[in-house]
C-alpha atoms as a PDB file:
ATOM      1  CA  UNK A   1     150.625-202.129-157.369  1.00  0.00           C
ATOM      2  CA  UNK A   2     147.191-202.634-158.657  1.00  0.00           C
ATOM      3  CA  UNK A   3     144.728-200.174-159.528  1.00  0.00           C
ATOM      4  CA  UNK A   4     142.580-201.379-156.899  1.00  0.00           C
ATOM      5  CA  UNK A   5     145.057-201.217-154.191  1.00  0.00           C
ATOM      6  CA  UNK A   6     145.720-197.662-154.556  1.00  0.00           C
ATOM      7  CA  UNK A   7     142.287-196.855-154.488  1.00  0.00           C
ATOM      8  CA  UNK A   8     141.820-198.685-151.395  1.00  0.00           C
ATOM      9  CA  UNK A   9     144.978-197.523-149.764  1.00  0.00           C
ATOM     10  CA  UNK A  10     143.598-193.864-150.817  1.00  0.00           C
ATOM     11  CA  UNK A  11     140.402-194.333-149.086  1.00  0.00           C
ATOM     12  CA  UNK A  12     141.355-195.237-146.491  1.00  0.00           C
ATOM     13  CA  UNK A  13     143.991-192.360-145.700  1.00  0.00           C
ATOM     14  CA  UNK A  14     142.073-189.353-146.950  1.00  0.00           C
ATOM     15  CA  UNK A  15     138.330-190.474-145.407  1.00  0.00           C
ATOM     16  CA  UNK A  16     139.540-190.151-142.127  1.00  0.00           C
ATOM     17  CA  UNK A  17     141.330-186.580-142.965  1.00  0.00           C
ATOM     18  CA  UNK A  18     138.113-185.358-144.665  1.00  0.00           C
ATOM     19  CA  UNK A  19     136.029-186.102-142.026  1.00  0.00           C
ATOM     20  CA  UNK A  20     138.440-185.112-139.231  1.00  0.00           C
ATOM     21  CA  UNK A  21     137.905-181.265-141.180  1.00  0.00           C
ATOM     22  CA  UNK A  22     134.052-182.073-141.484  1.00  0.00           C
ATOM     23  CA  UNK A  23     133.772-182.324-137.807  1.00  0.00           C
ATOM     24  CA  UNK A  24     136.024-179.503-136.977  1.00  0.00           C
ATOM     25  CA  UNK A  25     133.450-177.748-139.135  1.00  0.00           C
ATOM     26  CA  UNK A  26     130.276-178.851-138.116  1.00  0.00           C
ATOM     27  CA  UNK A  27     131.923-177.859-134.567  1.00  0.00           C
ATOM     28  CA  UNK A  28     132.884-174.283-135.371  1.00  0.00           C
ATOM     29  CA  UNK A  29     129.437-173.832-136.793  1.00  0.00           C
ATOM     30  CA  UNK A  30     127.520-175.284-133.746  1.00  0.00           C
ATOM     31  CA  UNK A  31     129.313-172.643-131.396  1.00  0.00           C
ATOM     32  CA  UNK A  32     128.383-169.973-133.882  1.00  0.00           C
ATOM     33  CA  UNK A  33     124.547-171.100-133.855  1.00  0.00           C
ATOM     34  CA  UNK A  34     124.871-171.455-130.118  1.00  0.00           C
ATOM     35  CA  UNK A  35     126.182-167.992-129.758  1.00  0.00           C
ATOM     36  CA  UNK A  36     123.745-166.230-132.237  1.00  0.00           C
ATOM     37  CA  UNK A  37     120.845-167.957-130.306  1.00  0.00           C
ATOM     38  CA  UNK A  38     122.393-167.159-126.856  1.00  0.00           C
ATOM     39  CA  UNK A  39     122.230-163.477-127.486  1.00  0.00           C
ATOM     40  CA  UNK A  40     118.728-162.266-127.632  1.00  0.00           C
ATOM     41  CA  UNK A  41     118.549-163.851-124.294  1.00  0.00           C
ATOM     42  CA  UNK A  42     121.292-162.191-123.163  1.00  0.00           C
ATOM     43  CA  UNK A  43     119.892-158.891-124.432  1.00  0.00           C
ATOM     44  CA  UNK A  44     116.391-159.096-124.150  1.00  0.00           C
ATOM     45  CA  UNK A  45     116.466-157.750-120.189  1.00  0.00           C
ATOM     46  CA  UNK A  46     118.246-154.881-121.483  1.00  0.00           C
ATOM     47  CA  UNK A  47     115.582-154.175-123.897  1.00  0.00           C
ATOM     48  CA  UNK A  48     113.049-154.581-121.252  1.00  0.00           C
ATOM     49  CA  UNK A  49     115.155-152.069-118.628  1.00  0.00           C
ATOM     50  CA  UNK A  50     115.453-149.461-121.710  1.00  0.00           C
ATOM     51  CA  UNK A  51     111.804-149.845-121.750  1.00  0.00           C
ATOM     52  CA  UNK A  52     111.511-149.855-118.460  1.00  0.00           C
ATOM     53  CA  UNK A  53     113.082-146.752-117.642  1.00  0.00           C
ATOM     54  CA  UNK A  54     110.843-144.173-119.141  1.00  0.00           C
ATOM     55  CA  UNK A  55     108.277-145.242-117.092  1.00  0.00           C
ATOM     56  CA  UNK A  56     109.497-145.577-113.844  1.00  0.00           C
ATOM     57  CA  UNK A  57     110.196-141.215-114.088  1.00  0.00           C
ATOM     58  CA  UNK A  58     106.390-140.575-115.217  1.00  0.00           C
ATOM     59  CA  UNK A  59     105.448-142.517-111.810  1.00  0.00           C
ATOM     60  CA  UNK A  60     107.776-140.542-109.892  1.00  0.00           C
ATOM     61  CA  UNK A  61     106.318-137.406-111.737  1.00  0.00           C
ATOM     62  CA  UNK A  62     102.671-138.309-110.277  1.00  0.00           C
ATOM     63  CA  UNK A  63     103.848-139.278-106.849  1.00  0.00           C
ATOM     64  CA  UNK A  64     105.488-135.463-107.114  1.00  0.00           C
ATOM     65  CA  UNK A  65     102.465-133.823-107.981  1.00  0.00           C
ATOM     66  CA  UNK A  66     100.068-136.072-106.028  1.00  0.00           C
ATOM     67  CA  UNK A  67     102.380-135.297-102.839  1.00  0.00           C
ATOM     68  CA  UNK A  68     102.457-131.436-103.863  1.00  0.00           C
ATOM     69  CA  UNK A  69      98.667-131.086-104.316  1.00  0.00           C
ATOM     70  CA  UNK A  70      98.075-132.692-100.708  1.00  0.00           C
ATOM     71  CA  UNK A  71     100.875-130.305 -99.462  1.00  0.00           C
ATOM     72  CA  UNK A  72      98.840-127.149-100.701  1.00  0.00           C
ATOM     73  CA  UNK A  73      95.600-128.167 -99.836  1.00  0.00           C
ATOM     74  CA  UNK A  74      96.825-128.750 -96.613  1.00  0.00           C
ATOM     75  CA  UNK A  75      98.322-124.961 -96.442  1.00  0.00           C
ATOM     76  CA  UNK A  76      95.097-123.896 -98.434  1.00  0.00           C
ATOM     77  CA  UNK A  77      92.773-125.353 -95.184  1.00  0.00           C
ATOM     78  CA  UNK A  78      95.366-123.682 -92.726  1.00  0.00           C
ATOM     79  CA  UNK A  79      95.213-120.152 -94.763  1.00  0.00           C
ATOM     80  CA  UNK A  80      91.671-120.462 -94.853  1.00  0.00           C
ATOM     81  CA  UNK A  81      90.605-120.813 -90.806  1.00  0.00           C
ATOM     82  CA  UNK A  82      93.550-117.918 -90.495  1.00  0.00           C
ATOM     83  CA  UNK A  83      91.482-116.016 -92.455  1.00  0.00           C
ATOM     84  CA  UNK A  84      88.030-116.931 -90.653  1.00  0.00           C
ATOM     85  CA  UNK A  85      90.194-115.767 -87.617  1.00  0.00           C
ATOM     86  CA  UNK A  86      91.544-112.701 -88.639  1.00  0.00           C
ATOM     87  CA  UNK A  87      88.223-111.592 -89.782  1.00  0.00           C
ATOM     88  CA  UNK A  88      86.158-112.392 -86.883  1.00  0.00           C
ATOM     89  CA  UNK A  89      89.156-110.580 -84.890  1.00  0.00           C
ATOM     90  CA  UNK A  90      88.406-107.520 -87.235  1.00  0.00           C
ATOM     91  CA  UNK A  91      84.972-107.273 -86.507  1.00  0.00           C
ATOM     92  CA  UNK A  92      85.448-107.779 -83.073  1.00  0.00           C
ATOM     93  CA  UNK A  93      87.706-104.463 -83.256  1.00  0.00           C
ATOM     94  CA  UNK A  94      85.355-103.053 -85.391  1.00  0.00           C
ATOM     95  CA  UNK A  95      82.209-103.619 -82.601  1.00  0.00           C
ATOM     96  CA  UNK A  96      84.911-102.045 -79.788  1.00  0.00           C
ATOM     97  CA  UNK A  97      85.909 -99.000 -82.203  1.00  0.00           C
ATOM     98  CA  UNK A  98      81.766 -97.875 -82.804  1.00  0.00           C
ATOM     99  CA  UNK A  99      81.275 -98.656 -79.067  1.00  0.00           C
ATOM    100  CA  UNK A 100      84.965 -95.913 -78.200  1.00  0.00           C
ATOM    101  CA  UNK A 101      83.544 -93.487 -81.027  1.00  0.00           C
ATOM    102  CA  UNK A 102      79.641 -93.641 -79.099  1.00  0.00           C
ATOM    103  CA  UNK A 103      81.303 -92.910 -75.595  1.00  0.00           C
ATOM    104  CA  UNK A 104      83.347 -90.467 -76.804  1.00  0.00           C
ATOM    105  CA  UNK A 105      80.349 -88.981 -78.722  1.00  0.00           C
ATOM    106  CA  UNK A 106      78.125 -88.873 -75.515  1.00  0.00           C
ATOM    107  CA  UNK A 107      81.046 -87.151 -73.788  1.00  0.00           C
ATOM    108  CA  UNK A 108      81.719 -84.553 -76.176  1.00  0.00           C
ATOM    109  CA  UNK A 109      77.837 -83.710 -75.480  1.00  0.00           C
ATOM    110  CA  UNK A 110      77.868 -83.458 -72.184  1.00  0.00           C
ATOM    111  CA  UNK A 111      81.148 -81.507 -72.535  1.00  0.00           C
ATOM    112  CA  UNK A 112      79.610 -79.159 -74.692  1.00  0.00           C
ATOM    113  CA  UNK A 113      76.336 -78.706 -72.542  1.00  0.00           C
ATOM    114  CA  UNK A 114      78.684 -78.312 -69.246  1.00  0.00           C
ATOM    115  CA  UNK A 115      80.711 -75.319 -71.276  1.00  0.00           C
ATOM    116  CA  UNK A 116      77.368 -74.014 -72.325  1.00  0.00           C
ATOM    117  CA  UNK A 117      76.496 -74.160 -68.617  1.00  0.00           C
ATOM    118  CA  UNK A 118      79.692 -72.629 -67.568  1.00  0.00           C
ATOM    119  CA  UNK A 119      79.021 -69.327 -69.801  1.00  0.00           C
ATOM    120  CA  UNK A 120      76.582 -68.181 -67.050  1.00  0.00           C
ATOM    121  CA  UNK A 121      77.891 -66.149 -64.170  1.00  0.00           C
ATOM    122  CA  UNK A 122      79.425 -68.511 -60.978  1.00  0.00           C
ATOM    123  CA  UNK A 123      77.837 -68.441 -58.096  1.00  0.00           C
ATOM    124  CA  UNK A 124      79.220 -65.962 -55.987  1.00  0.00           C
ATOM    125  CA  UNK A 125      80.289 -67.953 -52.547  1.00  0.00           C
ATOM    126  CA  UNK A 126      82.497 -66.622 -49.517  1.00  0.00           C
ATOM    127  CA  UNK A 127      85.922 -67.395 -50.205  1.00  0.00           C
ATOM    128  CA  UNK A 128      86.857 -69.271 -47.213  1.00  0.00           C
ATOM    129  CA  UNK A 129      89.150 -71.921 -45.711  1.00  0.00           C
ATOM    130  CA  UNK A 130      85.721 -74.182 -45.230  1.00  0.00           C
ATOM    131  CA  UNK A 131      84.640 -72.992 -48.837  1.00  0.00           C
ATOM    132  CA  UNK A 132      87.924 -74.089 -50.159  1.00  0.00           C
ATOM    133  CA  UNK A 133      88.267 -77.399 -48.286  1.00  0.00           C
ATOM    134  CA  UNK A 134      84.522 -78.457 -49.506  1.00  0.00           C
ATOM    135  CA  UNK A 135      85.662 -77.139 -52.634  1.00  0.00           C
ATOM    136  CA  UNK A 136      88.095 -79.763 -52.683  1.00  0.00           C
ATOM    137  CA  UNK A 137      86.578 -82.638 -51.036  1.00  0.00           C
ATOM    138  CA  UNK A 138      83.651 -82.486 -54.090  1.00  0.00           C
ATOM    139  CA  UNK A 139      86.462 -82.382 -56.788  1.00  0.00           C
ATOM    140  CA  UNK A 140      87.981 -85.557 -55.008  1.00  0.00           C
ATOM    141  CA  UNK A 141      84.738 -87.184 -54.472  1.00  0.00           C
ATOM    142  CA  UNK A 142      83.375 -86.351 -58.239  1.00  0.00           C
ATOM    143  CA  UNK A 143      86.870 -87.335 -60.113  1.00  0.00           C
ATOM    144  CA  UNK A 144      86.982 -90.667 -57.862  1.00  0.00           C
ATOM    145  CA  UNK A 145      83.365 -91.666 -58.736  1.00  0.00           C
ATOM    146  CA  UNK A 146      84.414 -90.732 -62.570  1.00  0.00           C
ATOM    147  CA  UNK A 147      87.092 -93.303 -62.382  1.00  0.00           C
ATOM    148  CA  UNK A 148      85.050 -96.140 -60.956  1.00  0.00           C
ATOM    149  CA  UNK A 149      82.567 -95.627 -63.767  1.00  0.00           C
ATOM    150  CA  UNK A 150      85.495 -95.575 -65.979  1.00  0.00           C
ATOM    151  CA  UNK A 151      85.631 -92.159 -67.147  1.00  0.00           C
ATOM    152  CA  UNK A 152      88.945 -91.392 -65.387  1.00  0.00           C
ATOM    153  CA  UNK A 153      91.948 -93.519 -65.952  1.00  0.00           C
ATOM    154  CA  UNK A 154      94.262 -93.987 -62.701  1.00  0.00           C
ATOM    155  CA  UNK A 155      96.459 -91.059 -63.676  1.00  0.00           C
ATOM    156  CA  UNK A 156      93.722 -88.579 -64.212  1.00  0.00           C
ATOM    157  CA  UNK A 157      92.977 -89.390 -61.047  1.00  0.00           C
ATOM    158  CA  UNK A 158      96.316 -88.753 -59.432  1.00  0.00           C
ATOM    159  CA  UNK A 159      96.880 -85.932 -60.909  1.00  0.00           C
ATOM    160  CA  UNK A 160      93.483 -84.405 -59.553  1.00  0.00           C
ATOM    161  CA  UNK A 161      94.870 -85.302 -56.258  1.00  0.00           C
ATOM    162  CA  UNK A 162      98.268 -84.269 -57.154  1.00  0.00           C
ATOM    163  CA  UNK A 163      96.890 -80.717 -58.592  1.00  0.00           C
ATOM    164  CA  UNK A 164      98.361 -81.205 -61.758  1.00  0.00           C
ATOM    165  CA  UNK A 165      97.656 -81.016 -65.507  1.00  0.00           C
ATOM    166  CA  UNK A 166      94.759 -77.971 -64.836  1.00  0.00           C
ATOM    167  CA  UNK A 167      93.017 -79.446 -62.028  1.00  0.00           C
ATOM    168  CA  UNK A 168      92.545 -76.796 -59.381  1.00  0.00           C
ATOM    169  CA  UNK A 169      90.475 -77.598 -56.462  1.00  0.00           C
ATOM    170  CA  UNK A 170      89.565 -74.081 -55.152  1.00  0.00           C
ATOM    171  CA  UNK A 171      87.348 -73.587 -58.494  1.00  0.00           C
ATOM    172  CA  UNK A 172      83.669 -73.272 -58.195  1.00  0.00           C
ATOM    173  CA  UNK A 173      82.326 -76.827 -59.028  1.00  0.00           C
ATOM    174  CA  UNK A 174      80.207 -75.451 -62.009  1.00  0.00           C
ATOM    175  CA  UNK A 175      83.839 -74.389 -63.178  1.00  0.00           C
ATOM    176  CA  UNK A 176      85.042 -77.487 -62.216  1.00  0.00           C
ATOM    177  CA  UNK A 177      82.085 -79.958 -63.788  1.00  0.00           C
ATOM    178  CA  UNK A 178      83.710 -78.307 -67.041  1.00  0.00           C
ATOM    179  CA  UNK A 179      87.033 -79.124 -66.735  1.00  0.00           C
ATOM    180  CA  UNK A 180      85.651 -82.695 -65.706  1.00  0.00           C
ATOM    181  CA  UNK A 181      83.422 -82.956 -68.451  1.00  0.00           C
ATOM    182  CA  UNK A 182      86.551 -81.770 -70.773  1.00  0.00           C
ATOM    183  CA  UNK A 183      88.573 -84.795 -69.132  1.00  0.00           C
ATOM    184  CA  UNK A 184      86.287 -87.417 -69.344  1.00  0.00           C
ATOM    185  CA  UNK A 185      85.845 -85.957 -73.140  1.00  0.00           C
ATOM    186  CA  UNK A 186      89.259 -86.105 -73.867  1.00  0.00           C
ATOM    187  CA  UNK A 187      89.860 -89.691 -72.110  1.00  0.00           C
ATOM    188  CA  UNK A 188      87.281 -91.481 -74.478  1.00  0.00           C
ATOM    189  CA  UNK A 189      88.914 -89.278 -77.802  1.00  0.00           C
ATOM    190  CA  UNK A 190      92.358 -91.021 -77.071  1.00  0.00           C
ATOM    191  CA  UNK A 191      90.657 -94.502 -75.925  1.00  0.00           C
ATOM    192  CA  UNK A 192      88.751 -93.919 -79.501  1.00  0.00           C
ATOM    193  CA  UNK A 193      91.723 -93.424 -81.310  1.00  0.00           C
ATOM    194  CA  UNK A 194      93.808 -96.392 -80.206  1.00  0.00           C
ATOM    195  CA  UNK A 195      90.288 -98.316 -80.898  1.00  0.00           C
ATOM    196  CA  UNK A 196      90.356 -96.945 -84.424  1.00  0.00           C
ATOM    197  CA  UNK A 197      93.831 -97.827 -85.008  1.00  0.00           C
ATOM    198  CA  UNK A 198      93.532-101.417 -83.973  1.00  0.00           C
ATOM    199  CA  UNK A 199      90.353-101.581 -86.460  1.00  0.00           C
ATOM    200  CA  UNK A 200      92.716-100.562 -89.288  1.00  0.00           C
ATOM    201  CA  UNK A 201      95.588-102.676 -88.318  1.00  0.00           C
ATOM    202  CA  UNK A 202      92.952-105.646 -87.784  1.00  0.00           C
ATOM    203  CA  UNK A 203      91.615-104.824 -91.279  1.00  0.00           C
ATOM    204  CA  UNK A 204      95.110-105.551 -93.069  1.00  0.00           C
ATOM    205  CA  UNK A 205      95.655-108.019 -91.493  1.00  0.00           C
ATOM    206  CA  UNK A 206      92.526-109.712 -92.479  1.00  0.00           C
ATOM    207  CA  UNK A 207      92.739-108.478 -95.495  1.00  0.00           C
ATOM    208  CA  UNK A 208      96.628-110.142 -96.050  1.00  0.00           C
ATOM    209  CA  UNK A 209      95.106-113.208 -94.768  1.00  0.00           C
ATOM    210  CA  UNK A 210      92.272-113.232 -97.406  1.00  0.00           C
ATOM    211  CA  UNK A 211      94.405-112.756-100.176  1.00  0.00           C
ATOM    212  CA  UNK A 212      96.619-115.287 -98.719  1.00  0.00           C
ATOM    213  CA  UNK A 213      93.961-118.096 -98.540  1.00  0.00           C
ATOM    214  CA  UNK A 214      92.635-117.316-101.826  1.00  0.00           C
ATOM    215  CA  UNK A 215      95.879-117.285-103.454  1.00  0.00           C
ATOM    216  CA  UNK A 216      96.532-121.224-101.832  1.00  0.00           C
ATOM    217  CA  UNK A 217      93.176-122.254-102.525  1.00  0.00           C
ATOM    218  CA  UNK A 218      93.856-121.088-106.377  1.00  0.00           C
ATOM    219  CA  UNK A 219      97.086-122.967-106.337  1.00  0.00           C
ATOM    220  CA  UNK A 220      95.521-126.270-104.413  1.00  0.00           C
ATOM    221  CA  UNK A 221      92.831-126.041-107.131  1.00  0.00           C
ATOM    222  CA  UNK A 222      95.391-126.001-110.264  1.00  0.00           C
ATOM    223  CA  UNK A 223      97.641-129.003-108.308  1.00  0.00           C
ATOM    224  CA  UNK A 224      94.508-130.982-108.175  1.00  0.00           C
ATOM    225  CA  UNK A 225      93.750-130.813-111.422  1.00  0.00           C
ATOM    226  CA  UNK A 226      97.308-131.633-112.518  1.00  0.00           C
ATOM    227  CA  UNK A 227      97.036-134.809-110.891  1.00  0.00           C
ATOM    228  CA  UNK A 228      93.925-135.567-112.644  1.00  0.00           C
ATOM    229  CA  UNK A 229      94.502-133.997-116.304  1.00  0.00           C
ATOM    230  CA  UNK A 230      91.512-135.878-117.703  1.00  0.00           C
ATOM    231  CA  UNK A 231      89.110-133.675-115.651  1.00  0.00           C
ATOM    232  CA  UNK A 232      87.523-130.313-117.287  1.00  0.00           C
ATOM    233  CA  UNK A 233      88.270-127.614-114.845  1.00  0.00           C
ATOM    234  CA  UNK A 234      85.433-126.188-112.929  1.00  0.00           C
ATOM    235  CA  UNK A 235      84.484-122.605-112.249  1.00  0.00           C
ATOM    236  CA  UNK A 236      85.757-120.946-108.710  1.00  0.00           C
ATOM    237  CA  UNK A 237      83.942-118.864-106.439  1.00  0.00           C
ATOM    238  CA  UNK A 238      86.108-115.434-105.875  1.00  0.00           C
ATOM    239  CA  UNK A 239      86.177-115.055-102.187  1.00  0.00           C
ATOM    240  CA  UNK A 240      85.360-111.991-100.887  1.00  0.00           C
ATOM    241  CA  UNK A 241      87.799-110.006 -99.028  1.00  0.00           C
ATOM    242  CA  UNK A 242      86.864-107.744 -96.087  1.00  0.00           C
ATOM    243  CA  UNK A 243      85.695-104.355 -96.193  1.00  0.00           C
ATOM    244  CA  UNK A 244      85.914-101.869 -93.731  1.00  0.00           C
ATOM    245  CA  UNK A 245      82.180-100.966 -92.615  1.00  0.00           C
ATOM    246  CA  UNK A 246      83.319 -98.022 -90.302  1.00  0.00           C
ATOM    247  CA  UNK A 247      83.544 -94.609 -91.863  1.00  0.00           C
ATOM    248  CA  UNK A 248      86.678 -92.776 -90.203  1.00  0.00           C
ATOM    249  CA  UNK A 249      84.996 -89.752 -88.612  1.00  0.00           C
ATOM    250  CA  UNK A 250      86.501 -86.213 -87.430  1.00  0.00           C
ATOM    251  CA  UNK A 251      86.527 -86.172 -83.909  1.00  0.00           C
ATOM    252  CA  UNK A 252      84.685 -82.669 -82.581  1.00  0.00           C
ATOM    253  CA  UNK A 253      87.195 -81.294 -80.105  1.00  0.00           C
ATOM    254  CA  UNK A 254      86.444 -78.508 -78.483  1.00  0.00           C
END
């Protein structure tokens, strides 16, 4: 066969092979391009929800402490007109003890002047039925007028009528304007005394109350400025807590 022939007769076999292996090629490396430029897309919303995600906490974290500051301000408002309220409540006890310690002061005076009275010899009077009935009727008469002025509470009063707890009608009413005076006296001591009491427990609880409101208004104060960390903190005003203008006093029984 002639050179040429074999040649041609090569050619034409192998060509076809080679590029039958070329294409098989030039295929394998156009899926491998196709997959390296296929992945960044495929993992660039990844990257974008990794960075992503520290974010979306820090907006939660402001939302918290926006929602928390509004939250104690609120309670800061409400602690402060309890306060206002408890405070005006103590002074109102305070005005109604120093009005129970003046009547009981102006009683104890007349007490004492009736007992200084009393030291001087009774009036000697026949000691009759008549004498003892008028007796009577004026101790009636003077503890019922004592109660409607308030001196006499409804149970002094019955047991006047009753003859109970020292009241004896057939003294001589200079003896008995003592023991009156005494009663009356004694009546404004206790009604002082409960007035006192309610001062004090007013005061605490004003007091509480203040310490309460200044404590939220502190804390509503440091959320604020939380939410806004930029801000230089400004001075507070302390807030004065109440102080108990009435001096306890020693009640002169006698």
């Amino acid at each position: 066969m002639p050179i040429m022939d074999i040649v041609l007769y090569r050619f034409l076999t192998e060509v076809p092979l080679a590029a039958a292996i070329w294409s098989v090629l030039l295929v394998v490396a156009l899926s491998v391009l196709t997959v390296l430029v296929a992945r960044p897309a495929r993992d660039r919303p990844a990257d974008a929800e990794a960075m992503a995600r520290p974010v979306a906490p820090a907006a939660q974290a402001v939302a918290d402490l926006r929602r928390y500051a509004e939250e104690v301000a609120v309670a800061a408002a409400g602690a402060a007109q309890t306060a206002r309220r408890r405070r005006a409540a103590w002074m109102a006890a305070q005005d109604a003890a120093e009005q129970a310690w003046q009547a009981y002061d102006e009683a104890e005076t007349a007490a004492r002047r009736f007992r200084d009275a009393g030291a001087l010899p009774t009036p000697r009077t026949p000691r009759t039925p008549a004498e003892y009935a008028s007796r009577e009727r004026w101790l009636h008469h003077a503890a019922t007028a004592a109660h409607l002025r308030g001196e006499l509470s409804i149970g002094q009063l019955c047991d006047v009528f009753a003859r109970r707890g020292g009241w004896d009608p057939r003294l001589h009413p200079v003896q008995q304007e003592v023991v009156l005076a005494r009663a009356v006296r004694d009546g404004r001591l206790a009604r002082y005394r409960v007035a006192a009491e309610r001062e004090r427990a007013a005061w605490r609880d004003a007091d509480l109350a203040a310490e309460a409101a200044r404590a939220l208004a502190a804390e509503a104060y440091a959320a604020a400025q939380r939410v806004r960390p930029g801000r230089s903190p400004a001075p507070r005003a302390a807030a004065g807590r109440p102080v108990p203008a009435t001096g306890w006093r020693l009640a002169r029984i006698g």
